[in-house]
C-alpha atoms as a PDB file:
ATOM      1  CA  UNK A   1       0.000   0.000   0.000  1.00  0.00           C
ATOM      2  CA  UNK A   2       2.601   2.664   0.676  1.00  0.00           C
ATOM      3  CA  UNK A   3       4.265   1.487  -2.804  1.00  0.00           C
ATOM      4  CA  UNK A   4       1.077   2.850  -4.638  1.00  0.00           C
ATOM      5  CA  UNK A   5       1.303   6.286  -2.470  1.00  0.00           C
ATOM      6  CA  UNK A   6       4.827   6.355  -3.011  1.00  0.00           C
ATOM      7  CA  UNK A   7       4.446   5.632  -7.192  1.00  0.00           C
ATOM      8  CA  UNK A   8       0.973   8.120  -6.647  1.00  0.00           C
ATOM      9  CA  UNK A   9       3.689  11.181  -5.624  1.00  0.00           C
ATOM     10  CA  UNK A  10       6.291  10.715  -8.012  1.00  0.00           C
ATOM     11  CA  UNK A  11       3.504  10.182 -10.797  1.00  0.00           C
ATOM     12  CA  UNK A  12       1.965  14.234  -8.737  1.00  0.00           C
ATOM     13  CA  UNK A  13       5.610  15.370  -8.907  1.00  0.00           C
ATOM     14  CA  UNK A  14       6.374  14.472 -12.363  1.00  0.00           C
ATOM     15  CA  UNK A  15       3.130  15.267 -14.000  1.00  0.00           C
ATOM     16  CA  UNK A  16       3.455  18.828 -11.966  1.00  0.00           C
ATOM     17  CA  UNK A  17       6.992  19.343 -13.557  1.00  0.00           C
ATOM     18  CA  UNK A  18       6.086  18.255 -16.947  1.00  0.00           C
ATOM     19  CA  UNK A  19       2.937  21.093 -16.682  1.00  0.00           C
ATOM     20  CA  UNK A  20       4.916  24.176 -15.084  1.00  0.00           C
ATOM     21  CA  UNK A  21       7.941  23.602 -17.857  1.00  0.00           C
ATOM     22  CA  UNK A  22       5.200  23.562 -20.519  1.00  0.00           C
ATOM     23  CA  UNK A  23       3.696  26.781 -18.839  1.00  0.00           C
ATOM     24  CA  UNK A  24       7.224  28.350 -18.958  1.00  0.00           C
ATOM     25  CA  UNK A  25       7.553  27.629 -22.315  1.00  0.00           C
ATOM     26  CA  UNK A  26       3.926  29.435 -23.213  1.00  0.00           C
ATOM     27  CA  UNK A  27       4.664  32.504 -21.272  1.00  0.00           C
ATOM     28  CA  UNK A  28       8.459  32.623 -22.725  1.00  0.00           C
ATOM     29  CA  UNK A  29       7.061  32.451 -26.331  1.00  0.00           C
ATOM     30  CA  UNK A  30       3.865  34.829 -26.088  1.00  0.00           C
ATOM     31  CA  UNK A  31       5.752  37.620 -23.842  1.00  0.00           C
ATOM     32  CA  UNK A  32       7.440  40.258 -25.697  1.00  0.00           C
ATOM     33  CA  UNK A  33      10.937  39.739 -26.468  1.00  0.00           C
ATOM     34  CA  UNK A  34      13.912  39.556 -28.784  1.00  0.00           C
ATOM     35  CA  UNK A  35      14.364  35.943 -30.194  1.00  0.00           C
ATOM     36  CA  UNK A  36      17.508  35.501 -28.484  1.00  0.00           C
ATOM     37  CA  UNK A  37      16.219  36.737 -25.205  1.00  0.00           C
ATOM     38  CA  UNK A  38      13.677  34.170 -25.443  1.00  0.00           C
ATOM     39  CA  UNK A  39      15.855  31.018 -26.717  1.00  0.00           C
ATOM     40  CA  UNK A  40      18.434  31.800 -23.846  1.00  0.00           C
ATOM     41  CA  UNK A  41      15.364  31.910 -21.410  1.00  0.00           C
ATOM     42  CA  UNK A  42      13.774  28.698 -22.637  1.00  0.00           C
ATOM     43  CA  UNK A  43      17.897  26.885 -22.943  1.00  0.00           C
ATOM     44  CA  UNK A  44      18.305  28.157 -18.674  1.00  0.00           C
ATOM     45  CA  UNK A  45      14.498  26.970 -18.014  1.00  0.00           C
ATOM     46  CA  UNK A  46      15.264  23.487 -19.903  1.00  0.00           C
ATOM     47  CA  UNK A  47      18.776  23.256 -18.066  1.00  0.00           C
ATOM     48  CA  UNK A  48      17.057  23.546 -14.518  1.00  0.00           C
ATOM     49  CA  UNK A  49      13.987  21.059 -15.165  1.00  0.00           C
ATOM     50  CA  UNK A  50      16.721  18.236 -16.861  1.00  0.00           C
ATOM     51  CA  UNK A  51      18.715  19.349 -13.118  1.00  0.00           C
ATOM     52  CA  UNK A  52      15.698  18.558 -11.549  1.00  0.00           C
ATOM     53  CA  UNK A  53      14.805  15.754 -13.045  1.00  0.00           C
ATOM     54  CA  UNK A  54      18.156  14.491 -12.874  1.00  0.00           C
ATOM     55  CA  UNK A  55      17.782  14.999  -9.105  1.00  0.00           C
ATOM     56  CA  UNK A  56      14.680  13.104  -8.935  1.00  0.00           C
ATOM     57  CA  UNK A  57      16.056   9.998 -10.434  1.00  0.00           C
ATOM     58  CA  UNK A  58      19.011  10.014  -8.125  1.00  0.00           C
ATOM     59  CA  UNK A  59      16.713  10.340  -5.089  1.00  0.00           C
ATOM     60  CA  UNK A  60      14.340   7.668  -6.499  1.00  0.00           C
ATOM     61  CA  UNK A  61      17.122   5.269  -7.323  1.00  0.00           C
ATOM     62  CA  UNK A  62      18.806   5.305  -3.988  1.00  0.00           C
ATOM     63  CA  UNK A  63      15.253   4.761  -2.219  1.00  0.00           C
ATOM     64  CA  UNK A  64      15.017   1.833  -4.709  1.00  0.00           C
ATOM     65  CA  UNK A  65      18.151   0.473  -4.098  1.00  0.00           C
ATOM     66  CA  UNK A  66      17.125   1.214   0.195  1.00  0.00           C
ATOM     67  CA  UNK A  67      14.235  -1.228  -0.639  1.00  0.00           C
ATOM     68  CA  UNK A  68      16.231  -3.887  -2.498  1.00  0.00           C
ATOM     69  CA  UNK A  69      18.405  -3.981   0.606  1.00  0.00           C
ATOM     70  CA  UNK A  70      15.899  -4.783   3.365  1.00  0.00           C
ATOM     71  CA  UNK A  71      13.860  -7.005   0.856  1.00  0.00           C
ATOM     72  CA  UNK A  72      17.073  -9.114   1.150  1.00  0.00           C
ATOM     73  CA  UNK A  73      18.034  -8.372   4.510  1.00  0.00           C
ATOM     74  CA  UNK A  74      14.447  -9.700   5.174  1.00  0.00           C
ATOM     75  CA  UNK A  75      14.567 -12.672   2.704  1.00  0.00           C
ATOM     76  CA  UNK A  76      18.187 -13.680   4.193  1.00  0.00           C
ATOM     77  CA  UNK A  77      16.458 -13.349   7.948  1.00  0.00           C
ATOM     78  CA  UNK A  78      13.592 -15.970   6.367  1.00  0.00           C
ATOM     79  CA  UNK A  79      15.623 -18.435   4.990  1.00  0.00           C
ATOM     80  CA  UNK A  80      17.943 -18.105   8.048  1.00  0.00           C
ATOM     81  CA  UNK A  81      14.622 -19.310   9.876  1.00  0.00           C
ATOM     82  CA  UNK A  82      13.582 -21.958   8.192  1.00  0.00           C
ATOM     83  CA  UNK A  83      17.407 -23.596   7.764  1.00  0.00           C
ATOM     84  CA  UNK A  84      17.064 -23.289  11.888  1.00  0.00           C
ATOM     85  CA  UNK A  85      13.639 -25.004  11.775  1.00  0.00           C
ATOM     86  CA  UNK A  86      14.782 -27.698   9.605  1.00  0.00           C
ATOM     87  CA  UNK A  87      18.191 -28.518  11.480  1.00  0.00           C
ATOM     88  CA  UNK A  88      16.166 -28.304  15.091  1.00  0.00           C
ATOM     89  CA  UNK A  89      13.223 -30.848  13.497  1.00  0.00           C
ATOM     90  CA  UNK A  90      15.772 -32.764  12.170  1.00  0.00           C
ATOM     91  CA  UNK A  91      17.736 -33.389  15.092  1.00  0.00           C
ATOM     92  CA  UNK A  92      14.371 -34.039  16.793  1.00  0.00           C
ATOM     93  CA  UNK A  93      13.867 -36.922  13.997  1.00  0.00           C
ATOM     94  CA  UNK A  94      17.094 -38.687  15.100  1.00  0.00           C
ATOM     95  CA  UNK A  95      16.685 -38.540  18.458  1.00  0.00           C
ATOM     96  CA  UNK A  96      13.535 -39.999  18.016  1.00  0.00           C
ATOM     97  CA  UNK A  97      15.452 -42.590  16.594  1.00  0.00           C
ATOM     98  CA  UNK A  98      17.613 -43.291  18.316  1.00  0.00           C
ATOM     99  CA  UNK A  99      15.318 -43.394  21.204  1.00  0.00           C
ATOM    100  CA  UNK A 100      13.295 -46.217  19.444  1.00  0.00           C
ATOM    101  CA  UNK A 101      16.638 -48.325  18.732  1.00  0.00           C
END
C-alpha cells in the first residue's frame, strides 16, 4: 500500500513538472521579447527542469536500491529461519530414533 502512495507522488511530482515547464515555455514564447532573449530563457528553463529531473532519479534510485536492501536483509532473515527449523526438526527426527533403537 505505501508502494502505490509512493508511485501516486512521483507520478503528482512528475506530472506537476512536466505542466509548469510547458507553462514556462507558453509565457516565454507569447511575452514580448527579442528571439535571443527568449531562446536563452527557454535553454536556462530546460537546463534547470533536466537538473531537476536528474535529481529526482538520483533520489528515487537510492530509495530503490534502500528497498532492495531490506527485501534481502528480510529474505536472508527468512531463509535463516527456516534452515534453523529444519536442522532443530531434524535433530528431533534422530533422536527420536535413536530413542526407538
Amino acid at each position: 500500500m505505501g508502494d502505490t502512495k509512493d508511485s501516486h507522488f512521483w507520478d503528482s511530482l512528475l506530472t506537476f513538472a512536466v505542466g509548469a515547464a510547458a507553462g514556462f515555455i507558453v509565457g516565454i514564447l507569447v511575452a514580448p521579447a527579442s528571439g535571443q532573449e527568449t531562446r536563452k530563457k527557454i535553454k536556462d528553463q530546460a537546463a534547470k527542469t533536466g537538473e531537476a529531473a536528474k535529481e529526482s532519479y538520483e533520489k528515487l534510485t537510492k530509495e530503490a536500491e534502500k528497498g532492495i536492501r531490506v527485501v534481502k536483509e528480510k529474505t536472508g532473515e527468512g531463509v535463516d529461519a527456516i534452515r534453523d527449523f529444519i536442522e532443530k526438526k531434524r535433530e528431533e527426527l534422530l533422536q527420536k530414533a535413536e530413542e526407538k533403537k
